[in-house]
PDB file of N, CA and C in Angstrom:
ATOM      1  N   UNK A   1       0.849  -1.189   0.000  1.00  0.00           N
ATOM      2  CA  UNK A   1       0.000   0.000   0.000  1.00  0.00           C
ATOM      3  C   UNK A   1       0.889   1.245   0.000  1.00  0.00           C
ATOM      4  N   UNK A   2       0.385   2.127  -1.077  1.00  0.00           N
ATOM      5  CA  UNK A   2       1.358   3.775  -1.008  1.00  0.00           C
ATOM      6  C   UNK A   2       0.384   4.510  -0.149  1.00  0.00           C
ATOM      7  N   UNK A   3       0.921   5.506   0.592  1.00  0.00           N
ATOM      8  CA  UNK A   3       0.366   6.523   0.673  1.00  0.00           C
ATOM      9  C   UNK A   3       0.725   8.045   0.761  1.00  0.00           C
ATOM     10  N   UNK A   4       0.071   8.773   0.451  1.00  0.00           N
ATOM     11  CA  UNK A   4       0.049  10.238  -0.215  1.00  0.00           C
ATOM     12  C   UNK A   4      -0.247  11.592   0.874  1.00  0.00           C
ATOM     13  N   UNK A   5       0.989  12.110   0.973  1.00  0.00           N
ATOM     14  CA  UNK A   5       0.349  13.416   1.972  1.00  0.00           C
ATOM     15  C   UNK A   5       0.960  14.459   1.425  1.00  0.00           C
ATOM     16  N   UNK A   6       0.064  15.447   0.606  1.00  0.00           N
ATOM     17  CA  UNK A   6       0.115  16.714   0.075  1.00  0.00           C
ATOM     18  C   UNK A   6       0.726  18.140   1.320  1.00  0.00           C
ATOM     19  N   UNK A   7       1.203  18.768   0.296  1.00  0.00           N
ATOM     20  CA  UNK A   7       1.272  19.870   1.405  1.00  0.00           C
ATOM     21  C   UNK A   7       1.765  21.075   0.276  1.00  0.00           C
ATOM     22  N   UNK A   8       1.307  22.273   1.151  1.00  0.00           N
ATOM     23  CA  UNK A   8       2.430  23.299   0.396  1.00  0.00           C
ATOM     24  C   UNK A   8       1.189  24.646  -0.542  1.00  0.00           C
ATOM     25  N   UNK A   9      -0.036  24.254  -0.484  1.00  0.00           N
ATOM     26  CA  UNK A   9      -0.919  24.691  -1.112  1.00  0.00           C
ATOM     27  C   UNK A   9      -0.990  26.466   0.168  1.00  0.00           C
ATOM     28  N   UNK A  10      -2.213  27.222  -0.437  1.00  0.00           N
ATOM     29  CA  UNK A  10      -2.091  28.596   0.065  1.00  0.00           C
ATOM     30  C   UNK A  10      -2.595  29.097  -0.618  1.00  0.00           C
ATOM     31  N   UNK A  11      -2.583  30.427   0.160  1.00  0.00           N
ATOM     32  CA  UNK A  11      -3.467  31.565  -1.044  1.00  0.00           C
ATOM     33  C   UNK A  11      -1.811  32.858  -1.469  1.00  0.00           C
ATOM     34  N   UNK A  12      -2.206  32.797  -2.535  1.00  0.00           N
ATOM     35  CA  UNK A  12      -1.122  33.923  -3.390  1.00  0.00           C
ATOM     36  C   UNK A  12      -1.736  34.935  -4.145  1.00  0.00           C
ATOM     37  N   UNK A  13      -1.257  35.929  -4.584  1.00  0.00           N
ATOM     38  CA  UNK A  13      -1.255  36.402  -5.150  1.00  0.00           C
ATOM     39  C   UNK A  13      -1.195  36.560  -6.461  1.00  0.00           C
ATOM     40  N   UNK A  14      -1.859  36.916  -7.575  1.00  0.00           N
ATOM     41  CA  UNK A  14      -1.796  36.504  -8.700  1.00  0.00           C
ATOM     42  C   UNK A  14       0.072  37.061  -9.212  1.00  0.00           C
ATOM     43  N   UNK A  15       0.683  36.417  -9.739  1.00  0.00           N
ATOM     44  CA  UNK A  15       2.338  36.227 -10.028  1.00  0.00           C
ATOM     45  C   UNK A  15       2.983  35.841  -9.126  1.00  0.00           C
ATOM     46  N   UNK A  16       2.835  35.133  -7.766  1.00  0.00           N
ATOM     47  CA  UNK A  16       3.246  34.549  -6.893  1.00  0.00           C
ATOM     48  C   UNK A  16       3.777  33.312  -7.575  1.00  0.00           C
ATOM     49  N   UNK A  17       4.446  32.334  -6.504  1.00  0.00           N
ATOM     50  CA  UNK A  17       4.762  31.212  -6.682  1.00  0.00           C
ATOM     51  C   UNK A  17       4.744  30.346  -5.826  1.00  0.00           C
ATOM     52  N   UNK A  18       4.392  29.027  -5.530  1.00  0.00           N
ATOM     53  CA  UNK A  18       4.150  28.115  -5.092  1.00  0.00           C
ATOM     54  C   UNK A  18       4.918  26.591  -5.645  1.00  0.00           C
ATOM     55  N   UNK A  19       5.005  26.152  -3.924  1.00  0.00           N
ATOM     56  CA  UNK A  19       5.993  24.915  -4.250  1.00  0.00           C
ATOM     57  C   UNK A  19       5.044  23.785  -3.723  1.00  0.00           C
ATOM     58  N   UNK A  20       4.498  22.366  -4.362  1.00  0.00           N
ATOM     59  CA  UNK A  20       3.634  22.074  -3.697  1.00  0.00           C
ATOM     60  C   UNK A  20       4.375  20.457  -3.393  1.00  0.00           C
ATOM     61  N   UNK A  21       4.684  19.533  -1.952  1.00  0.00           N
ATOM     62  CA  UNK A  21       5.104  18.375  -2.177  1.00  0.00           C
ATOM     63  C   UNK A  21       4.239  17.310  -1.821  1.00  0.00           C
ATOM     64  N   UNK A  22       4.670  16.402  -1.977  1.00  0.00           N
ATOM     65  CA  UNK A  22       3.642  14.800  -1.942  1.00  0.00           C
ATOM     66  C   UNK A  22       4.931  14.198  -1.645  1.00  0.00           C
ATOM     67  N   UNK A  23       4.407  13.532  -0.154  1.00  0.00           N
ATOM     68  CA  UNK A  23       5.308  12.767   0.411  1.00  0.00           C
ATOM     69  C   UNK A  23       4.652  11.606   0.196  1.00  0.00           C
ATOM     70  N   UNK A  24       5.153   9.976   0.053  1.00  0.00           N
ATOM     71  CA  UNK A  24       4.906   8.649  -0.064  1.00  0.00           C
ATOM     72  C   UNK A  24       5.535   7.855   0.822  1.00  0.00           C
ATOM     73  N   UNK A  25       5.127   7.040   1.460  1.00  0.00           N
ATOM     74  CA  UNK A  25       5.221   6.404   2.154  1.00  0.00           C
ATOM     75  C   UNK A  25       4.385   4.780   1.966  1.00  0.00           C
ATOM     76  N   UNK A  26       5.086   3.640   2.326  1.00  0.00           N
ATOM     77  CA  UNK A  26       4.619   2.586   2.309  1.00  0.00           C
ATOM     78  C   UNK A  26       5.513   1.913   1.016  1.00  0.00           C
ATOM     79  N   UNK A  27       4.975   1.459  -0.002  1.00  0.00           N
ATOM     80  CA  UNK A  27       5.545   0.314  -0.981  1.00  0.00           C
ATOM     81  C   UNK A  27       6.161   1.157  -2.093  1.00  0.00           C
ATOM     82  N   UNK A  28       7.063   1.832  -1.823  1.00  0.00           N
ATOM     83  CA  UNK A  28       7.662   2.841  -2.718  1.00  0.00           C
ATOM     84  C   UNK A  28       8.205   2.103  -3.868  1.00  0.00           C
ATOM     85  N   UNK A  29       8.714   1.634  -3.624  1.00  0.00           N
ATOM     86  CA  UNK A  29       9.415   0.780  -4.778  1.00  0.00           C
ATOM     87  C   UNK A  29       8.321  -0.140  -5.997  1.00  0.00           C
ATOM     88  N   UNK A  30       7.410  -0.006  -5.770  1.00  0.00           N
ATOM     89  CA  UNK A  30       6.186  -0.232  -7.010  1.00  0.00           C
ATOM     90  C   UNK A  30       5.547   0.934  -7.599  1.00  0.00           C
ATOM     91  N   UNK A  31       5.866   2.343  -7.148  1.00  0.00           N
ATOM     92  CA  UNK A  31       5.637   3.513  -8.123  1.00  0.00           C
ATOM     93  C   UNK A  31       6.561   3.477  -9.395  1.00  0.00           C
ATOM     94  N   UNK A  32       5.934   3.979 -10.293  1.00  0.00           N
ATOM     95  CA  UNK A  32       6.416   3.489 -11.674  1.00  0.00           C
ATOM     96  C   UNK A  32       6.082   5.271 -11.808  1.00  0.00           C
ATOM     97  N   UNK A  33       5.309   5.964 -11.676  1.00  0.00           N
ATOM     98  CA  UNK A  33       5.013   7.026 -12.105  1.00  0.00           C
ATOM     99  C   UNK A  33       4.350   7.803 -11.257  1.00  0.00           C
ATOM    100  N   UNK A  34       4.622   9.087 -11.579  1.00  0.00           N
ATOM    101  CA  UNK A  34       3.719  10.194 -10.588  1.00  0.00           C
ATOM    102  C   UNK A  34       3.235  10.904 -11.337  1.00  0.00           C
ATOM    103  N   UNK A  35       2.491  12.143 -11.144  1.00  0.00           N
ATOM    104  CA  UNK A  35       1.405  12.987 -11.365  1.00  0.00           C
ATOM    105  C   UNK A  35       0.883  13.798 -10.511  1.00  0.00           C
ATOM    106  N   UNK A  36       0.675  15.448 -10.716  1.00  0.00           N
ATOM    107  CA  UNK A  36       0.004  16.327 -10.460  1.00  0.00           C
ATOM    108  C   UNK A  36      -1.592  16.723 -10.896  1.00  0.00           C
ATOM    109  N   UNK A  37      -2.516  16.381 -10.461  1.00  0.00           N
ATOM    110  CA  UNK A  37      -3.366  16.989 -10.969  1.00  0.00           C
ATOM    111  C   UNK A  37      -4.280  17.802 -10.416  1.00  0.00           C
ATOM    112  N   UNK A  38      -5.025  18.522 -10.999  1.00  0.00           N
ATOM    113  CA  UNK A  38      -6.250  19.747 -10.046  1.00  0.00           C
ATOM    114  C   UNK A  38      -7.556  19.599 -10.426  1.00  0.00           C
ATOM    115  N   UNK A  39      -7.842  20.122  -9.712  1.00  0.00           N
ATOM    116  CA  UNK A  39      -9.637  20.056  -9.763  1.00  0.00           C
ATOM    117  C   UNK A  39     -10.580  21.517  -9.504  1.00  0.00           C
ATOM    118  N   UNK A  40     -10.870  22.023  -9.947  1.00  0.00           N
ATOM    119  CA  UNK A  40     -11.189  23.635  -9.859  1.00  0.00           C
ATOM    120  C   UNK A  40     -13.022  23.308  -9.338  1.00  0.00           C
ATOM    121  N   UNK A  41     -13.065  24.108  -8.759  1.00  0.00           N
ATOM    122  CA  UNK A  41     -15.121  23.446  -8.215  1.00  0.00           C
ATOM    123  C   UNK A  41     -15.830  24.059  -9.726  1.00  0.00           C
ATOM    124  N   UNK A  42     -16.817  22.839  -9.811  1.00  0.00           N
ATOM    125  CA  UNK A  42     -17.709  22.131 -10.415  1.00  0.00           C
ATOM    126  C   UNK A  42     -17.093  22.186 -12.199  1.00  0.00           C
ATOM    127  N   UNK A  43     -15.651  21.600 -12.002  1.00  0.00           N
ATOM    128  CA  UNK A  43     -14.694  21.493 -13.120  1.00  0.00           C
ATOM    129  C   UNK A  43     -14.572  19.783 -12.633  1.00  0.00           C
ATOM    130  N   UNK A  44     -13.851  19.263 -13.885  1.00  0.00           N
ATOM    131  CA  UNK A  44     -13.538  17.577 -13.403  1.00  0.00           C
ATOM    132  C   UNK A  44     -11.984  17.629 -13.239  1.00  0.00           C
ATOM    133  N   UNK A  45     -11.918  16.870 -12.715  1.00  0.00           N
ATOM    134  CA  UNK A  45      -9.795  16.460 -12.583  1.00  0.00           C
ATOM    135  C   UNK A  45      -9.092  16.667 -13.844  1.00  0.00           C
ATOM    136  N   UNK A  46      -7.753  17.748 -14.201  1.00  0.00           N
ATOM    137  CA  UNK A  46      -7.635  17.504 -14.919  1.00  0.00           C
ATOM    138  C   UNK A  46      -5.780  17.268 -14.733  1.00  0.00           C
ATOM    139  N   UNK A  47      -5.053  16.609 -15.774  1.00  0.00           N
ATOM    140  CA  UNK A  47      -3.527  16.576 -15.555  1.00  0.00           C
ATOM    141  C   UNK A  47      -3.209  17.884 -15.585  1.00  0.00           C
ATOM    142  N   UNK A  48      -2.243  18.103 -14.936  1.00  0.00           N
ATOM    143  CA  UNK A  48      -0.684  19.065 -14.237  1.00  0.00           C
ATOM    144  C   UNK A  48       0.074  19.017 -15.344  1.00  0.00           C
ATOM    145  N   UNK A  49       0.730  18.003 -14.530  1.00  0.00           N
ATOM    146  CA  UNK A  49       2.397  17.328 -14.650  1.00  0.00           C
ATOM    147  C   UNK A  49       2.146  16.078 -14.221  1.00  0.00           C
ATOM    148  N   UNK A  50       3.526  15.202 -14.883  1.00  0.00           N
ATOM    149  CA  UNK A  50       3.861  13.526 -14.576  1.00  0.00           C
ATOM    150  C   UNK A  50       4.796  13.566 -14.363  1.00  0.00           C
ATOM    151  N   UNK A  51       5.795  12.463 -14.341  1.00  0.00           N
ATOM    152  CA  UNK A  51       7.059  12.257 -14.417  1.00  0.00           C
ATOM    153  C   UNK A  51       7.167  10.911 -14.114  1.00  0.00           C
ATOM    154  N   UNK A  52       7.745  10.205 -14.879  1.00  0.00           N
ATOM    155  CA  UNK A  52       8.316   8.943 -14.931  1.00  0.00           C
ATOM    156  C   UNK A  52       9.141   8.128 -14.283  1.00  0.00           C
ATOM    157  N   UNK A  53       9.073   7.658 -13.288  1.00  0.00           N
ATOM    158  CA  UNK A  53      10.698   6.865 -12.686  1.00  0.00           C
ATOM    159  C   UNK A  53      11.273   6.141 -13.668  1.00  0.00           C
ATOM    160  N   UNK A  54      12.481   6.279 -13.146  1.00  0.00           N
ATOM    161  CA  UNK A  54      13.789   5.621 -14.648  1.00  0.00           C
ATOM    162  C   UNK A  54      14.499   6.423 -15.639  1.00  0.00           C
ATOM    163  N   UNK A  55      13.398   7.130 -16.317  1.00  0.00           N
ATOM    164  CA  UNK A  55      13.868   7.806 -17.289  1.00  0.00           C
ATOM    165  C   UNK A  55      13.817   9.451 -16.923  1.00  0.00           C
ATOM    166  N   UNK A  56      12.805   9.830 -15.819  1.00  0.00           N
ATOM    167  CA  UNK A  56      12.501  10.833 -15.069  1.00  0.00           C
ATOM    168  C   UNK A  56      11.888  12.003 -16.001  1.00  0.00           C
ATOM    169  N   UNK A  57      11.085  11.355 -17.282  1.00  0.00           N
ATOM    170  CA  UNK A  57      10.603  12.191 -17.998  1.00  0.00           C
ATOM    171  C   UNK A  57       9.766  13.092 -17.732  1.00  0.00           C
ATOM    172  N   UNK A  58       9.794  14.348 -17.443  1.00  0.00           N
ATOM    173  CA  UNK A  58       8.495  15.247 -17.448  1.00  0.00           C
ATOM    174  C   UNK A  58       7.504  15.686 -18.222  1.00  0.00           C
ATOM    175  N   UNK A  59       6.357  15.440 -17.784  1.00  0.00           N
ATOM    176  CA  UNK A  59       5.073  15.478 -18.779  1.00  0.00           C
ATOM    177  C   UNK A  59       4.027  16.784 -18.774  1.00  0.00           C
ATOM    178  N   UNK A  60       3.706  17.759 -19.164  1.00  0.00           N
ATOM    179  CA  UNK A  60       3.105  18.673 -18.552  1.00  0.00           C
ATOM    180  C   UNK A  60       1.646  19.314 -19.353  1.00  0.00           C
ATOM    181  N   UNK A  61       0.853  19.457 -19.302  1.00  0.00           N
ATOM    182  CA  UNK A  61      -0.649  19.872 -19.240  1.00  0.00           C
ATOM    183  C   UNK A  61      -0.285  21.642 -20.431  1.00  0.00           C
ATOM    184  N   UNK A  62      -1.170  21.394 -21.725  1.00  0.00           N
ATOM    185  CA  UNK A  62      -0.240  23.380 -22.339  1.00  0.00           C
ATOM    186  C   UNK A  62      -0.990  23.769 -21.788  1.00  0.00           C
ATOM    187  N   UNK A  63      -1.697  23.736 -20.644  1.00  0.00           N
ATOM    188  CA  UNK A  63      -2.661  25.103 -19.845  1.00  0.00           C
ATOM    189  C   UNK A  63      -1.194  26.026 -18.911  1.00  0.00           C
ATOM    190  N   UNK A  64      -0.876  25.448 -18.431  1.00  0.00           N
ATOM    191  CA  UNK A  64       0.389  25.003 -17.574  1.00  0.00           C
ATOM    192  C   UNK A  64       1.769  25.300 -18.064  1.00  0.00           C
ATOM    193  N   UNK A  65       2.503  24.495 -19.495  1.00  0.00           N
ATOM    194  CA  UNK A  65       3.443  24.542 -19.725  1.00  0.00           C
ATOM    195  C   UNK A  65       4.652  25.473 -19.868  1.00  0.00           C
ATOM    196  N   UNK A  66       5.693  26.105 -19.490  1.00  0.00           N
ATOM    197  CA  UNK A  66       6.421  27.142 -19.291  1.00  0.00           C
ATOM    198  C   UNK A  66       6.341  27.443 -17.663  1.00  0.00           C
ATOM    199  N   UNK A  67       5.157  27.239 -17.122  1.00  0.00           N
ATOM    200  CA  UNK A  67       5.221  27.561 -15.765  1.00  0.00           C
ATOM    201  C   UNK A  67       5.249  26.439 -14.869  1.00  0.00           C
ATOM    202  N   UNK A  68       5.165  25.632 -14.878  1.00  0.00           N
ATOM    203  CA  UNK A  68       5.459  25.083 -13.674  1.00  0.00           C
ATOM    204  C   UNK A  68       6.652  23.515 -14.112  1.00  0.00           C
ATOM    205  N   UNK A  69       7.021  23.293 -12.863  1.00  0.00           N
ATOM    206  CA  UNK A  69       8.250  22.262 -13.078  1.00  0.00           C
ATOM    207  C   UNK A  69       7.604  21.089 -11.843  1.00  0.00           C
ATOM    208  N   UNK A  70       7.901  20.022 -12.830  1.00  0.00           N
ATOM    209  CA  UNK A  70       7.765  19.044 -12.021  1.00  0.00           C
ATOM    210  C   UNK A  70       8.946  18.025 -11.320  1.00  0.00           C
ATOM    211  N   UNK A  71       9.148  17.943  -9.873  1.00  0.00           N
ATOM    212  CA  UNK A  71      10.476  17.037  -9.512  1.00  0.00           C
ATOM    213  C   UNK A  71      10.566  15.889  -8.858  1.00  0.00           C
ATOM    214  N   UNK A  72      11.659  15.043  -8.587  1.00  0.00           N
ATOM    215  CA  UNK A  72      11.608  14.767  -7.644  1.00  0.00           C
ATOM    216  C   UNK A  72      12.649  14.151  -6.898  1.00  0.00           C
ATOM    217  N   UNK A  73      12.285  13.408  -4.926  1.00  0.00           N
ATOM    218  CA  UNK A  73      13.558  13.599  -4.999  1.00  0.00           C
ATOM    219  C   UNK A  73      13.394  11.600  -4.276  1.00  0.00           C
ATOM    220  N   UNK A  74      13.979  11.281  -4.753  1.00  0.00           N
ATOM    221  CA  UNK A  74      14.229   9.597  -4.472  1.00  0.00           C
ATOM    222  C   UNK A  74      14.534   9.261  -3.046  1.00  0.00           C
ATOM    223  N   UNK A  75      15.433   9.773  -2.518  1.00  0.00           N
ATOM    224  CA  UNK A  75      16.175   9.836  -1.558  1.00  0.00           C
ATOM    225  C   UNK A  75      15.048  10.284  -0.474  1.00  0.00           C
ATOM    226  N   UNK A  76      13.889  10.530  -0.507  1.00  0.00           N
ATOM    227  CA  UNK A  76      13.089  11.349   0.402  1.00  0.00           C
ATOM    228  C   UNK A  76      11.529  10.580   0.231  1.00  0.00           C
ATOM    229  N   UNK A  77      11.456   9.982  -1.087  1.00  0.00           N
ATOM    230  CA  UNK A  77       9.942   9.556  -1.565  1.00  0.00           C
ATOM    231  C   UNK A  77       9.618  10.854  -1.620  1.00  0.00           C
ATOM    232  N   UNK A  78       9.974  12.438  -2.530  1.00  0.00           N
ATOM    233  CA  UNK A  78       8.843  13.132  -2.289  1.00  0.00           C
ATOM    234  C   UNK A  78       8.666  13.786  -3.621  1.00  0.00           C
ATOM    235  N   UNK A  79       7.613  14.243  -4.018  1.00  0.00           N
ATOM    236  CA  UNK A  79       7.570  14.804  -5.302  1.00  0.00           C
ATOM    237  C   UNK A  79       6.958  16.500  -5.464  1.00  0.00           C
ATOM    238  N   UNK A  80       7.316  16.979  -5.932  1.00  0.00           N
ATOM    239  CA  UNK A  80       7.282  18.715  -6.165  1.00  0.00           C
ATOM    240  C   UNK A  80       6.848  19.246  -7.217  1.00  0.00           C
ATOM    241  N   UNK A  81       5.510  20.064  -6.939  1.00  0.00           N
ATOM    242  CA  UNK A  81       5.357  20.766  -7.790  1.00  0.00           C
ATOM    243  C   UNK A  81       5.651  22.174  -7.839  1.00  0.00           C
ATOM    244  N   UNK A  82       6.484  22.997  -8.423  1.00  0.00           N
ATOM    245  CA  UNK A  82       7.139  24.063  -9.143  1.00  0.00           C
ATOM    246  C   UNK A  82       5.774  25.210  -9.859  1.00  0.00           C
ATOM    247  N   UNK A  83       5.324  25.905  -9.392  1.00  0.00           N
ATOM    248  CA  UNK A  83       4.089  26.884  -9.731  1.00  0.00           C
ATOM    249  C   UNK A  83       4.616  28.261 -10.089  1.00  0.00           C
ATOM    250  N   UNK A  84       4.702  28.579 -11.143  1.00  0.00           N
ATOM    251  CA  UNK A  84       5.378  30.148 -10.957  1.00  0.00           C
ATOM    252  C   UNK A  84       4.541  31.039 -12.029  1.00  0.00           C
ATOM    253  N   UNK A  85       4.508  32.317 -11.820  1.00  0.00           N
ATOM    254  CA  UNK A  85       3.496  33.276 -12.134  1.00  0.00           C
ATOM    255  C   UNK A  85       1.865  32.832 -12.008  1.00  0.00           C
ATOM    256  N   UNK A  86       1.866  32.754 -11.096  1.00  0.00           N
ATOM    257  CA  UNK A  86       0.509  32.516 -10.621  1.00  0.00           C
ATOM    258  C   UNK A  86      -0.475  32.964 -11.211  1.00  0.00           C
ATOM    259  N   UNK A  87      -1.908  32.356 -11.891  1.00  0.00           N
ATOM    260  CA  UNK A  87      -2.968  33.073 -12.641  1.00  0.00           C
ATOM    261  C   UNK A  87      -4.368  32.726 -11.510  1.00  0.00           C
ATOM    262  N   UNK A  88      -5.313  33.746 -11.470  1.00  0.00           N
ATOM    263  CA  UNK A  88      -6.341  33.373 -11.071  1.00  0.00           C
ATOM    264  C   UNK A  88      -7.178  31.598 -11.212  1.00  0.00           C
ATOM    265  N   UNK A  89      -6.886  31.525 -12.614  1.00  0.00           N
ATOM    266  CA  UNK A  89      -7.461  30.272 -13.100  1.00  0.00           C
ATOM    267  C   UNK A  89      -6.900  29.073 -12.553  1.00  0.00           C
ATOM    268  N   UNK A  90      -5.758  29.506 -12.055  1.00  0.00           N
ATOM    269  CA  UNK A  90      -4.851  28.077 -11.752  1.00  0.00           C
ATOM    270  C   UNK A  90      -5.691  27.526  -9.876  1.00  0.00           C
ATOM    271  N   UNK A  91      -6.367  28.424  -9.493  1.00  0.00           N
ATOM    272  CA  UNK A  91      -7.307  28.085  -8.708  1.00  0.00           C
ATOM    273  C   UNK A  91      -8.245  26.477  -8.417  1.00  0.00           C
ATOM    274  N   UNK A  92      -7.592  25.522  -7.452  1.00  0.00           N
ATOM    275  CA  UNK A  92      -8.071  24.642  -7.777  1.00  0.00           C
ATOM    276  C   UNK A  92      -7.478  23.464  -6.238  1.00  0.00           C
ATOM    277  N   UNK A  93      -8.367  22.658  -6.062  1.00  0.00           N
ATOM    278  CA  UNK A  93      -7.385  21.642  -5.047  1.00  0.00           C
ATOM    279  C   UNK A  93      -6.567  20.742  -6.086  1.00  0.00           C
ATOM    280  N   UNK A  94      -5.328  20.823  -5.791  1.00  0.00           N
ATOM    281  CA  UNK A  94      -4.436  20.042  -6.226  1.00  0.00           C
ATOM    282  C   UNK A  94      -3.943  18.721  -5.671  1.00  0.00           C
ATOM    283  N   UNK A  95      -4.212  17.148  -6.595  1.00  0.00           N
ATOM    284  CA  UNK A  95      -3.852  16.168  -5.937  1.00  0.00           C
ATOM    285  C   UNK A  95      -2.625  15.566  -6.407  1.00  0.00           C
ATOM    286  N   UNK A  96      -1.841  14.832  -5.891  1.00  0.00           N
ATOM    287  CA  UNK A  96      -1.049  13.953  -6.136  1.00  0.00           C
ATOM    288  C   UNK A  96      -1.374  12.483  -6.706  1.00  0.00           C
ATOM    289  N   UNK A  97      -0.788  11.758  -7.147  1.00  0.00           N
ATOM    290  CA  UNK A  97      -1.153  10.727  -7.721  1.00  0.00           C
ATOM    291  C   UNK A  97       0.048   9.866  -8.039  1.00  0.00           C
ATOM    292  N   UNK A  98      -0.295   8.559  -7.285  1.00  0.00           N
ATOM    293  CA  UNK A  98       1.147   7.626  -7.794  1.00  0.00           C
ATOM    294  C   UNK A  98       0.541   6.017  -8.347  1.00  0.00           C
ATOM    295  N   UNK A  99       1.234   5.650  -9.452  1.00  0.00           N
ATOM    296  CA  UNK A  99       0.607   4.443 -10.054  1.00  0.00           C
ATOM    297  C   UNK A  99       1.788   3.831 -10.073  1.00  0.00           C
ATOM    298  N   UNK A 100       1.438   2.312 -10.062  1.00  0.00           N
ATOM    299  CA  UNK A 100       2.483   1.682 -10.003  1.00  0.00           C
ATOM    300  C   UNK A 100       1.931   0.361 -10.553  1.00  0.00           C
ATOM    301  N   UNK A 101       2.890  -1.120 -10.125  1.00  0.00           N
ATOM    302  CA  UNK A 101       1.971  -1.961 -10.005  1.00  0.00           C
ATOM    303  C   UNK A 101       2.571  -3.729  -8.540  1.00  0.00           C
ATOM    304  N   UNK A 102       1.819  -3.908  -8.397  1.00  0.00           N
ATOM    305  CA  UNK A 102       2.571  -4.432  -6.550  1.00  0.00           C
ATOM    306  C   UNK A 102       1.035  -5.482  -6.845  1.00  0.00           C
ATOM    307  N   UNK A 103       1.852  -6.945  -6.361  1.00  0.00           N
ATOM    308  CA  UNK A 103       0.241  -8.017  -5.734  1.00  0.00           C
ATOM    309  C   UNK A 103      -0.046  -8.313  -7.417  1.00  0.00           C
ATOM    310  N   UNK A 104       0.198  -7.732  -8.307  1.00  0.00           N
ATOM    311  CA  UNK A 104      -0.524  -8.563  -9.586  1.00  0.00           C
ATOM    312  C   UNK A 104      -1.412  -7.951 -10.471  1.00  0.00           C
ATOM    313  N   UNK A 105      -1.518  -6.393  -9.924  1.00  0.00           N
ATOM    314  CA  UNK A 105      -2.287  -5.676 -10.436  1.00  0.00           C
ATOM    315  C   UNK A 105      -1.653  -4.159 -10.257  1.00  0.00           C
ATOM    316  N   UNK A 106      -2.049  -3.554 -11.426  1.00  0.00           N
ATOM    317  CA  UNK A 106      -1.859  -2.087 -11.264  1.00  0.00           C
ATOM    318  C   UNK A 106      -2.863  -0.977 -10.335  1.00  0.00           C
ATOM    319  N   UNK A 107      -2.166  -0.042  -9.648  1.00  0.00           N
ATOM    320  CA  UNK A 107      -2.810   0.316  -8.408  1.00  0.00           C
ATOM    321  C   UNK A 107      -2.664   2.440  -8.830  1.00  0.00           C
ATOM    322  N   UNK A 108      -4.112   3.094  -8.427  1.00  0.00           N
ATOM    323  CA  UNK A 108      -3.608   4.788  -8.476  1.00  0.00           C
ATOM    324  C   UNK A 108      -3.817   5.132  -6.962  1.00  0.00           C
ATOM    325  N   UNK A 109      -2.995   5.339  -6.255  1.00  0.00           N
ATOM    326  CA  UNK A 109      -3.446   6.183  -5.243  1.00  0.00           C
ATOM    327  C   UNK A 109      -3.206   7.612  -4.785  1.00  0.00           C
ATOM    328  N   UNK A 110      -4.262   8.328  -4.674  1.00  0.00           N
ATOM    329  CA  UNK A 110      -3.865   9.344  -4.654  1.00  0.00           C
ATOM    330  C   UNK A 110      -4.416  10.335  -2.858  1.00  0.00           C
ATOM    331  N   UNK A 111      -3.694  11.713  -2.846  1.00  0.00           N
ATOM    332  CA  UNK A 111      -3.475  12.186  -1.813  1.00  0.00           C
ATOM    333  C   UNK A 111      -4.850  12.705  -1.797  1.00  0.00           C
ATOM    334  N   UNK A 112      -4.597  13.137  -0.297  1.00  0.00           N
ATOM    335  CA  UNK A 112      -5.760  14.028   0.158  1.00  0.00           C
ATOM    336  C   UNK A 112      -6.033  15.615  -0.845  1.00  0.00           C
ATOM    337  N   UNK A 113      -5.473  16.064  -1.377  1.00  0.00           N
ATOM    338  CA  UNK A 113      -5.539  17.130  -1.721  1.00  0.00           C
ATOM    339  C   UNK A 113      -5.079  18.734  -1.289  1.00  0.00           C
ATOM    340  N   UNK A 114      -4.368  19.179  -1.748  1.00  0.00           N
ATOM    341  CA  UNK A 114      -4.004  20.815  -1.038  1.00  0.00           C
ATOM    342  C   UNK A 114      -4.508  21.926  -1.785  1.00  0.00           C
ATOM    343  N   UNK A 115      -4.926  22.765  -1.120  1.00  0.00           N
ATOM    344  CA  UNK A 115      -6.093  23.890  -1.902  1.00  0.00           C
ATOM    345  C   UNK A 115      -5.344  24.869  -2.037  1.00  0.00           C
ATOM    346  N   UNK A 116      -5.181  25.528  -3.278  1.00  0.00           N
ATOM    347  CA  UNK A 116      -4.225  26.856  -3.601  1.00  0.00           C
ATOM    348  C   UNK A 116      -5.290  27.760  -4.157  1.00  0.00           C
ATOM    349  N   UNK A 117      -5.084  28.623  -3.728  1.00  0.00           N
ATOM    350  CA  UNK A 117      -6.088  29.631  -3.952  1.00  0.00           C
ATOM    351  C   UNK A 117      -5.364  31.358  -4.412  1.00  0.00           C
ATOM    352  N   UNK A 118      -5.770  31.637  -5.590  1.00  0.00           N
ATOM    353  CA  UNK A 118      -5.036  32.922  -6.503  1.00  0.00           C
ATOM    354  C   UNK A 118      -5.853  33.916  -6.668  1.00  0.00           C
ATOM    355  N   UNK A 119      -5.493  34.816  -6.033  1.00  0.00           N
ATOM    356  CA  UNK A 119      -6.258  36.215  -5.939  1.00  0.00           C
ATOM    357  C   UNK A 119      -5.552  37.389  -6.950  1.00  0.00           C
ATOM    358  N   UNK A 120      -6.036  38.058  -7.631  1.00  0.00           N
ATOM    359  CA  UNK A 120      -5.828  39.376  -8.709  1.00  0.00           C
ATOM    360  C   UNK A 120      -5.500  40.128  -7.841  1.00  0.00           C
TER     361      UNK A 120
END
C-alpha cells in the first residue's frame, strides 16, 4: 500500500509562486510514475504534470506549460510541484497521484488534496 500526503498549497497572489510536495510512504518501490493533478469546483480532474521513474521524464498539461516544473527527490519519496506566475485560473485543489503496479495488479493512489487559492 502507497500513501500520499500533500502539502504546500495557500493563497497567493496573482504572479506569486508556489511549491507544492507529496510525500509517499509505504511500498515505494512499485511507483512506476507520478502525477500532479487539479480540480477547480464544479470542473472535473484535470492533468498538471507527470514524471516517470527511470527515465525521469516530465510530462506537462499546455494550460500550464512554461510555468510550472515538475520534480523529484528519491532519496526522500517526495515529489514537487514548481508553480510560478501565478494566474487566477490556476485556482483549484491540487492532488497527487502515484501508479504503479505491486500483488498482480496495477494500483492509483492518490493524496488528500491541497487547496491553492489565486487572488488578482
Amino acid at each position: 500500500q502507497v500513501r500520499l500526503v500533500e502539502s504546500g498549497g495557500g493563497l497567493v497572489q496573482a504572479g506569486g509562486s508556489l511549491r507544492l510536495s507529496c510525500a509517499a510512504s509505504g511500498i515505494i518501490f512499485s511507483i512506476n510514475k507520478w502525477g500532479w493533478y487539479r480540480q477547480a469546483p464544479g470542473k472535473q480532474r484535470d492533468l498538471v504534470a507527470s514524471i516517470t521513474n527511470g527515465d525521469d521524464r516530465p510530462n506537462y498539461a499546455d494550460s500550464v506549460n512554461g510555468r510550472v516544473t515538475i520534480s523529484k527527490d528519491d532519496e526522500t519519496s517526495t515529489v514537487f510541484l514548481q508553480i510560478n506566475n501565478l494566474k487566477p485560473e490556476d485556482t483549484a485543489v491540487y492532488y497527487c497521484v502515484a501508479r504503479g503496479y505491486n500483488d498482480s495488479r496495477n494500483f492509483a493512489t492518490w493524496g488528500q488534496g491541497t487547496q491553492v487559492t489565486v487572488t488578482s
